[in-house]
Protein backbone atom coordinates (compact mmCIF):
# COMPACT_ATOMS: atom_id res chain seq x y z
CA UNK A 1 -13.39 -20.31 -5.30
CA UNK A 2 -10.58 -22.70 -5.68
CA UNK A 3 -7.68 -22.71 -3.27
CA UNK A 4 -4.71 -21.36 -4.56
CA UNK A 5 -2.29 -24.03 -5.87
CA UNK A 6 0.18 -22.16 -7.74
CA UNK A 7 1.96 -20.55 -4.73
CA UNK A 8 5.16 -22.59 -3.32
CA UNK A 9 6.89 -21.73 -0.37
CA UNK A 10 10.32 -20.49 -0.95
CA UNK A 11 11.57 -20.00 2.45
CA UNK A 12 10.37 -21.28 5.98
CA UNK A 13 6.53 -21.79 7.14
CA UNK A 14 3.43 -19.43 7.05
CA UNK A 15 2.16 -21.88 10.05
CA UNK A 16 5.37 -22.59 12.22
CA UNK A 17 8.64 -19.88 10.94
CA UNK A 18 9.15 -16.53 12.65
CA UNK A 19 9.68 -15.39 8.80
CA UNK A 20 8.76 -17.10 5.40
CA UNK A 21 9.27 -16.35 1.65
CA UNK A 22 5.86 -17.22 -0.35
CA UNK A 23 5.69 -17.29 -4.31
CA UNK A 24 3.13 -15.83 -6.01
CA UNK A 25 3.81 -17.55 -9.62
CA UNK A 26 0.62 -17.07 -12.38
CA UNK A 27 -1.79 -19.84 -12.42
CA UNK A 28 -2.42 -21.81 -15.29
CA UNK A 29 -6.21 -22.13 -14.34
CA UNK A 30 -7.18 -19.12 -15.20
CA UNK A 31 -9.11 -18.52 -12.72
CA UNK A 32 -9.27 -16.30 -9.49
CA UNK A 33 -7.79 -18.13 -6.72
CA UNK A 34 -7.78 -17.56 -2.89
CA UNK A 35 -4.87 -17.74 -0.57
CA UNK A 36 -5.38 -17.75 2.90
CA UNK A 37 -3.20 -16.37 6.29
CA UNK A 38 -3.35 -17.81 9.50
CA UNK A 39 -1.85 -16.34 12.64
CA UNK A 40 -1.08 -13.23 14.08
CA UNK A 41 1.14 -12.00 11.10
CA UNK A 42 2.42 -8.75 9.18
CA UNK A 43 2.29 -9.25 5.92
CA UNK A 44 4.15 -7.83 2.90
CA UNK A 45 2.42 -8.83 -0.70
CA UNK A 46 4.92 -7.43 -3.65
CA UNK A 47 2.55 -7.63 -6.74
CA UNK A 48 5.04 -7.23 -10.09
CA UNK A 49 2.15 -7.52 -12.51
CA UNK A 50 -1.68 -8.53 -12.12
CA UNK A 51 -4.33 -7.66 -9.51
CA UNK A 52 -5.55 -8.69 -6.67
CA UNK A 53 -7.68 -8.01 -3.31
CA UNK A 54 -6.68 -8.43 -0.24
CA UNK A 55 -8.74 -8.48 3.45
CA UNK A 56 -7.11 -8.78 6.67
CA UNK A 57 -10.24 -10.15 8.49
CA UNK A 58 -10.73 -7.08 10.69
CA UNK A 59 -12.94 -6.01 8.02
CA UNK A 60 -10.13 -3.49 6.45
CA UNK A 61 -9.53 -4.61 2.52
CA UNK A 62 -7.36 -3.46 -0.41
CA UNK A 63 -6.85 -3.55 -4.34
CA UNK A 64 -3.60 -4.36 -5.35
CA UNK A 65 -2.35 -3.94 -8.57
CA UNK A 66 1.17 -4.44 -10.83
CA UNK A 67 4.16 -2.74 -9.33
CA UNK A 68 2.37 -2.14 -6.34
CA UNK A 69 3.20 -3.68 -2.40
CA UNK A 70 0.42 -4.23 0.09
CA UNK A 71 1.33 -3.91 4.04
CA UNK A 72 -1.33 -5.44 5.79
CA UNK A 73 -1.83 -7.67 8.81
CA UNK A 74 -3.78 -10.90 9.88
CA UNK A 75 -4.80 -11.19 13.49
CA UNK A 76 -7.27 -14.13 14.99
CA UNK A 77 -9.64 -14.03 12.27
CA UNK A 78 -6.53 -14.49 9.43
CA UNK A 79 -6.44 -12.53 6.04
CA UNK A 80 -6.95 -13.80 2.83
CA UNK A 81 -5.49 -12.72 -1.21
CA UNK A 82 -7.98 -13.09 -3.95
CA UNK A 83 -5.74 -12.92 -6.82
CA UNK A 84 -6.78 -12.64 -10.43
CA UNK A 85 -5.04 -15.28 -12.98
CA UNK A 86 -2.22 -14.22 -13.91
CA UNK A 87 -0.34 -12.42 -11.16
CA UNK A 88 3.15 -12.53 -10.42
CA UNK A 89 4.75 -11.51 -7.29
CA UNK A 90 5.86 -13.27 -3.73
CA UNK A 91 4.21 -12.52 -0.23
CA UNK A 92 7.14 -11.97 2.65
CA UNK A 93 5.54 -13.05 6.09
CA UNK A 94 6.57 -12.20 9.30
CA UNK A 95 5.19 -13.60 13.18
CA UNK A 96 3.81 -9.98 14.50
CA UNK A 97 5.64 -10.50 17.57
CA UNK A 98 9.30 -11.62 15.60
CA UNK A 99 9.08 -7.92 13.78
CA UNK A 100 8.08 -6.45 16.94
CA UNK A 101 11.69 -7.24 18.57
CA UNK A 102 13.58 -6.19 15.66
CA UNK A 103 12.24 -2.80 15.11
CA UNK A 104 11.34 -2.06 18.39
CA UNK A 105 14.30 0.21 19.01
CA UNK A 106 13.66 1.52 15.53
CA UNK A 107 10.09 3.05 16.03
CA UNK A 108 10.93 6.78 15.11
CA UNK A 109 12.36 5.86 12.24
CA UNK A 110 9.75 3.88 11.29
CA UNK A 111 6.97 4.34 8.54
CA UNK A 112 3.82 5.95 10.76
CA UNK A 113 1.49 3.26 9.29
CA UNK A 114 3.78 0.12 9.54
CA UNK A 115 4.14 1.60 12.81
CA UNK A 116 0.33 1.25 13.83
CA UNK A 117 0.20 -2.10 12.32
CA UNK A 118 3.42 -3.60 14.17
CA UNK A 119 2.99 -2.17 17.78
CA UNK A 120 -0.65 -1.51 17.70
CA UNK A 121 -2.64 -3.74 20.51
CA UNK A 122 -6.11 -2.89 19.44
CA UNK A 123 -8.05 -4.41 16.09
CA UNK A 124 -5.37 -3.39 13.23
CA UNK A 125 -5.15 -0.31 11.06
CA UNK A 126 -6.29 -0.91 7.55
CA UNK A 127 -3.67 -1.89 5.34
CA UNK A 128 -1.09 0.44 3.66
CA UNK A 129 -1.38 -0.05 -0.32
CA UNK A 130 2.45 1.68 -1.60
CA UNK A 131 4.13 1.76 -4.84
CA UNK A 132 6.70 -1.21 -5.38
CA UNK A 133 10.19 -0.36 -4.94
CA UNK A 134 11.67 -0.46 -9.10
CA UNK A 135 15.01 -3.23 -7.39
CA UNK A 136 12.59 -5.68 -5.68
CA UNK A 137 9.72 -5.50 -8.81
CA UNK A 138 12.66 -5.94 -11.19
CA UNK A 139 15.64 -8.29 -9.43
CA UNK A 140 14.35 -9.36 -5.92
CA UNK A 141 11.37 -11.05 -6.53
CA UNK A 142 13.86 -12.78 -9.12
CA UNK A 143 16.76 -13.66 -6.15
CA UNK A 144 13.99 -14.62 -3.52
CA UNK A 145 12.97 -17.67 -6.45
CA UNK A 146 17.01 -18.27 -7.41
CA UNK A 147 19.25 -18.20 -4.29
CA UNK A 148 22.47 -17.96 -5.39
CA UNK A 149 23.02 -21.06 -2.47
CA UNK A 150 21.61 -23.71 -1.27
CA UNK A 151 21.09 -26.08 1.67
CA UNK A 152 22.07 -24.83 5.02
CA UNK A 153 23.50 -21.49 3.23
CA UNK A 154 20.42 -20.92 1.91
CA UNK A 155 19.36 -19.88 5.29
CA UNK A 156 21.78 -17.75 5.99
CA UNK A 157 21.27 -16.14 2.70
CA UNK A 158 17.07 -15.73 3.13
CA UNK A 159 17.94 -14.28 6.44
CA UNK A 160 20.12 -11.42 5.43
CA UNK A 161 18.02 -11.01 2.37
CA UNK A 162 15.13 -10.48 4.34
CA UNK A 163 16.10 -7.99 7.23
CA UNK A 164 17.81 -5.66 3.78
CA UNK A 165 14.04 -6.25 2.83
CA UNK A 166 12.80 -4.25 6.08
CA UNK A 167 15.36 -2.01 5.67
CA UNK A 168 14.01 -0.73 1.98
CA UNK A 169 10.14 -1.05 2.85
CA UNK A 170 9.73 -0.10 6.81
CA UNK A 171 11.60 3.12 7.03
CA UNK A 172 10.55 6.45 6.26
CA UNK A 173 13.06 8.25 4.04
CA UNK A 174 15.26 10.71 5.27
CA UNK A 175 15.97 14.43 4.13
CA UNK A 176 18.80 12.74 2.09
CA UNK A 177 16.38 10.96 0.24
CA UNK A 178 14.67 13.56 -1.76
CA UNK A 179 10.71 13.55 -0.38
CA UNK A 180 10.27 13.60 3.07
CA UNK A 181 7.74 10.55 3.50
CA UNK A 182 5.37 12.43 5.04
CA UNK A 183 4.96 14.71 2.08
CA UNK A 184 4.58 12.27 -0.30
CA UNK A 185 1.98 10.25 2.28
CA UNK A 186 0.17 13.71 1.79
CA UNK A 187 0.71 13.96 -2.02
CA UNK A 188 -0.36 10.10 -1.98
CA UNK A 189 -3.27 11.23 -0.71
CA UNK A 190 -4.77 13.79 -1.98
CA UNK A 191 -3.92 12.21 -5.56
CA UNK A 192 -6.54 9.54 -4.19
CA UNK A 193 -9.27 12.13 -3.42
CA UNK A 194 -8.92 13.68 -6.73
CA UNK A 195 -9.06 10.75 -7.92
CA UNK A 196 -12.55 9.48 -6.19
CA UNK A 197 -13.67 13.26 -7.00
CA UNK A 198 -13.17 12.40 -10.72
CA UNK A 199 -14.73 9.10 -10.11
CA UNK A 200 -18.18 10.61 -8.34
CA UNK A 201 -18.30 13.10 -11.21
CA UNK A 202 -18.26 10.15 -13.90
CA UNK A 203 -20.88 8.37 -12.05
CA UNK A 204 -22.92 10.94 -10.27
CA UNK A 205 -26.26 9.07 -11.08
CA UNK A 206 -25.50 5.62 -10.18
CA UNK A 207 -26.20 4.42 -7.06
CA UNK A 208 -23.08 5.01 -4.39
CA UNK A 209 -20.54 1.93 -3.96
CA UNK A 210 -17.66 2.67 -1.23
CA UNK A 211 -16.13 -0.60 -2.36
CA UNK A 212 -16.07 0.43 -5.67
CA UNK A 213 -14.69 3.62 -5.07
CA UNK A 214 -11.92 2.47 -2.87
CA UNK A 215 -11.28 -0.36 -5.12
CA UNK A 216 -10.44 2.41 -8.34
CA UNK A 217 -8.29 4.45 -6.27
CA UNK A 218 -6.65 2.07 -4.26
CA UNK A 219 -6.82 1.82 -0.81
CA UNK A 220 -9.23 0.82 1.80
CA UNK A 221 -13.04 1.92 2.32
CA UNK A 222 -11.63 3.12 6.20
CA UNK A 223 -8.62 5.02 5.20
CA UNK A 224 -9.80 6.77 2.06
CA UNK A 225 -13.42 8.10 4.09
CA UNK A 226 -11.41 9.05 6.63
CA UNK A 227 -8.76 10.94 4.10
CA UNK A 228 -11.54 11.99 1.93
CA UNK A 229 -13.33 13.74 4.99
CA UNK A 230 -10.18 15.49 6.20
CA UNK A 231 -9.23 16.68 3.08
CA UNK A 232 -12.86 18.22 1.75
CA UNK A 233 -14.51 18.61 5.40
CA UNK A 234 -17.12 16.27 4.11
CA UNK A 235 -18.00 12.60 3.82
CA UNK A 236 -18.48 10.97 0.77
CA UNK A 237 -21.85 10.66 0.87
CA UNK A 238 -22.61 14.69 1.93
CA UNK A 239 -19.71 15.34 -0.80
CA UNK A 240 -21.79 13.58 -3.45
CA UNK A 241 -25.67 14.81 -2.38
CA UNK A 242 -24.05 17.93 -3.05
CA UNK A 243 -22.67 17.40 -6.29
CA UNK A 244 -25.89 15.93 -7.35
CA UNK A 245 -28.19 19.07 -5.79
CA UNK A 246 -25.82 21.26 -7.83
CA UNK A 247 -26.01 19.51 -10.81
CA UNK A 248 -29.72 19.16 -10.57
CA UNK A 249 -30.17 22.96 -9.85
CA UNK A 250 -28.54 24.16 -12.96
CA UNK A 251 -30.86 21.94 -14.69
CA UNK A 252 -34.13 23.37 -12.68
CA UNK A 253 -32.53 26.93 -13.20
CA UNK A 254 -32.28 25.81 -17.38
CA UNK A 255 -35.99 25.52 -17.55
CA UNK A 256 -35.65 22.50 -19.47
CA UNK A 257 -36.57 20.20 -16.60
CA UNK A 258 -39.04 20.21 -13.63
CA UNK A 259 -38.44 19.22 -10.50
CA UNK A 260 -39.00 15.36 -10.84
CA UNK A 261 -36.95 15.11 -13.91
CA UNK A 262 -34.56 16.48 -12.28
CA UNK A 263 -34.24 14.52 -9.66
CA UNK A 264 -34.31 11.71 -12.00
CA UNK A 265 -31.51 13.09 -14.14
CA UNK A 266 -29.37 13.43 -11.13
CA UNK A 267 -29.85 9.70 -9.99
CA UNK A 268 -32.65 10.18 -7.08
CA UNK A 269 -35.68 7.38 -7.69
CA UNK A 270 -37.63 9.21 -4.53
CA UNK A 271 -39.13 12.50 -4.73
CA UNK A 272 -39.19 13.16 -1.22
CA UNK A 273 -35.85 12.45 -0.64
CA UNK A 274 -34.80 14.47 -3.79
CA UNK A 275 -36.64 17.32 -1.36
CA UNK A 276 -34.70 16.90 1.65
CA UNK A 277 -31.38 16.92 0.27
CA UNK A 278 -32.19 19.85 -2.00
CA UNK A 279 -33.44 21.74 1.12
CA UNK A 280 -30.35 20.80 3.31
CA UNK A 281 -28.32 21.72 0.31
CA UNK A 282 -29.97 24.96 -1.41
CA UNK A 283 -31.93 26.31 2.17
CA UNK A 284 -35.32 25.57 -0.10
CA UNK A 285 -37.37 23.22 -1.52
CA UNK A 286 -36.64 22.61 -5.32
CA UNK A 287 -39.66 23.83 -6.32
CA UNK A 288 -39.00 27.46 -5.17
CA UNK A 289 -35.40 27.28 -6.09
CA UNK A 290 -34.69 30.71 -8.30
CA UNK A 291 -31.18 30.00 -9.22
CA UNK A 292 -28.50 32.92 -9.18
């Protein structure tokens, strides 16, 4: 995969600045390039229109997609953007330990996942996929390319432009705002699991891909098994033997099918295994099943 030529630096250095503006302008190779993160950074990836995927090389990953900002974080083994011609959008870096110091004092205000990614001293949380703010998709990813100065103003300007940055995308919203954050992190959620619920049903027979999954609804493999287990008391993977047992006993119960072509209706290429999940599922082998 090519390196990713089309991105200029609009403010300071990903390898030497405590912050840096990247641009994220559409390539004219049409092809999927990669740019890479070095450093232990926190990174903020504003995506105005495209798609792209994003890894933070402690094996947590994300889609991103238009209108859409990406909180993640690179560490030792860096992170890495695998963006699909054409995107549009700019990437605002921070040095972990810079951020640190500035919203230390801050931390109960802060958003609960930034939170876990800023101060956190063990391998970092996955990252945090959010909608983008309408006033930085529509004018600031505009203002970070077209400074209204220049020269040494310039870095007064980025500077000032950058800390009103954190103060739009790292605080949880107050009562004043409308919806507690918390109750929209919730509503966030469980739109996600209905989503992968919709997505199971669609593709009940195909063989299970988390990546996949995660990739349609957004977020990371990590957070939305964890989420998805919370919110149904199951894992994925028990959450879709048992739509496939249920589905496969309605046929059984039909008389139209026996037991092996049911099993290969549902998407199971092994009888025997057909046979254990029906029994941890139904209490009997499919082959006494009565139905209700």
């Amino acid at each position: 995969m090519p390196a990713d030529s089309s991105n200029v630096p609009l403010y300071g250095d990903p390898n030497r600045s405590g912050f840096w503006v990247q641009n994220l302008i559409p390539s004219d190779s049409g092809k999927s390039t990669l740019l890479n993160f070095t450093g232990d950074q926190i990174l903020f990836i504003c995506l105005r229109d495209g798609n792209a995927w994003f890894e933070d090389g402690h094996g947590g990953s994300a889609a991103i997609g238009s209108s859409q900002i990406i909180i993640g974080a690179s560490g030792s083994g860096g992170a890495s953007l695998r963006r699909n011609a054409p995107t549009d959008g700019v990437v605002v870096g921070f040095r972990r330990q810079v951020i640190r110091e500035s919203l230390d004092r801050h931390r109960p205000a802060l958003l609960p996942a930034l939170l876990d990614l800023v101060f956190s001293k063990s391998p970092s949380p996955p990252p945090l996929t959010e909608p983008l703010a309408e006033h930085i998709r529509g004018r600031w990813i505009d203002e970070f390319r077209n400074p209204p100065v220049s020269g040494s103003a310039a870095t007064f300007w980025f500077e000032s432009k950058v800390r009103e940055f954190i103060a739009v995308s790292c605080f949880a919203r107050s009562e004043a705002d409308g919806e507690f954050f918390c109750s929209r992190q919730k509503r966030l959620a469980a739109d996600r699991i209905e989503m992968a619920k919709a997505w199971l049903e669609a593709h009940f027979d195909e063989p299970l891909s988390l990546a996949a999954l995660a990739e349609h609804v957004g977020c990371s493999t990590h957070y939305l098994s964890r989420t998805f287990s919370d919110a149904t008391g199951k894992t994925i993977s028990q959450y879709l033997r048992a739509l496939r047992i249920e589905k496969a006993a309605r046929l059984i119960s039909s008389g139209r099918f026996n037991v092996s072509e049911a099993a290969l209706e549902v998407g199971y290429q092994s009888l025997s295994h057909f046979s254990k999940a029906f029994l941890k599922e139904k209490g009997c082998l499919p082959s006494r099943y009565q139905g209700n």
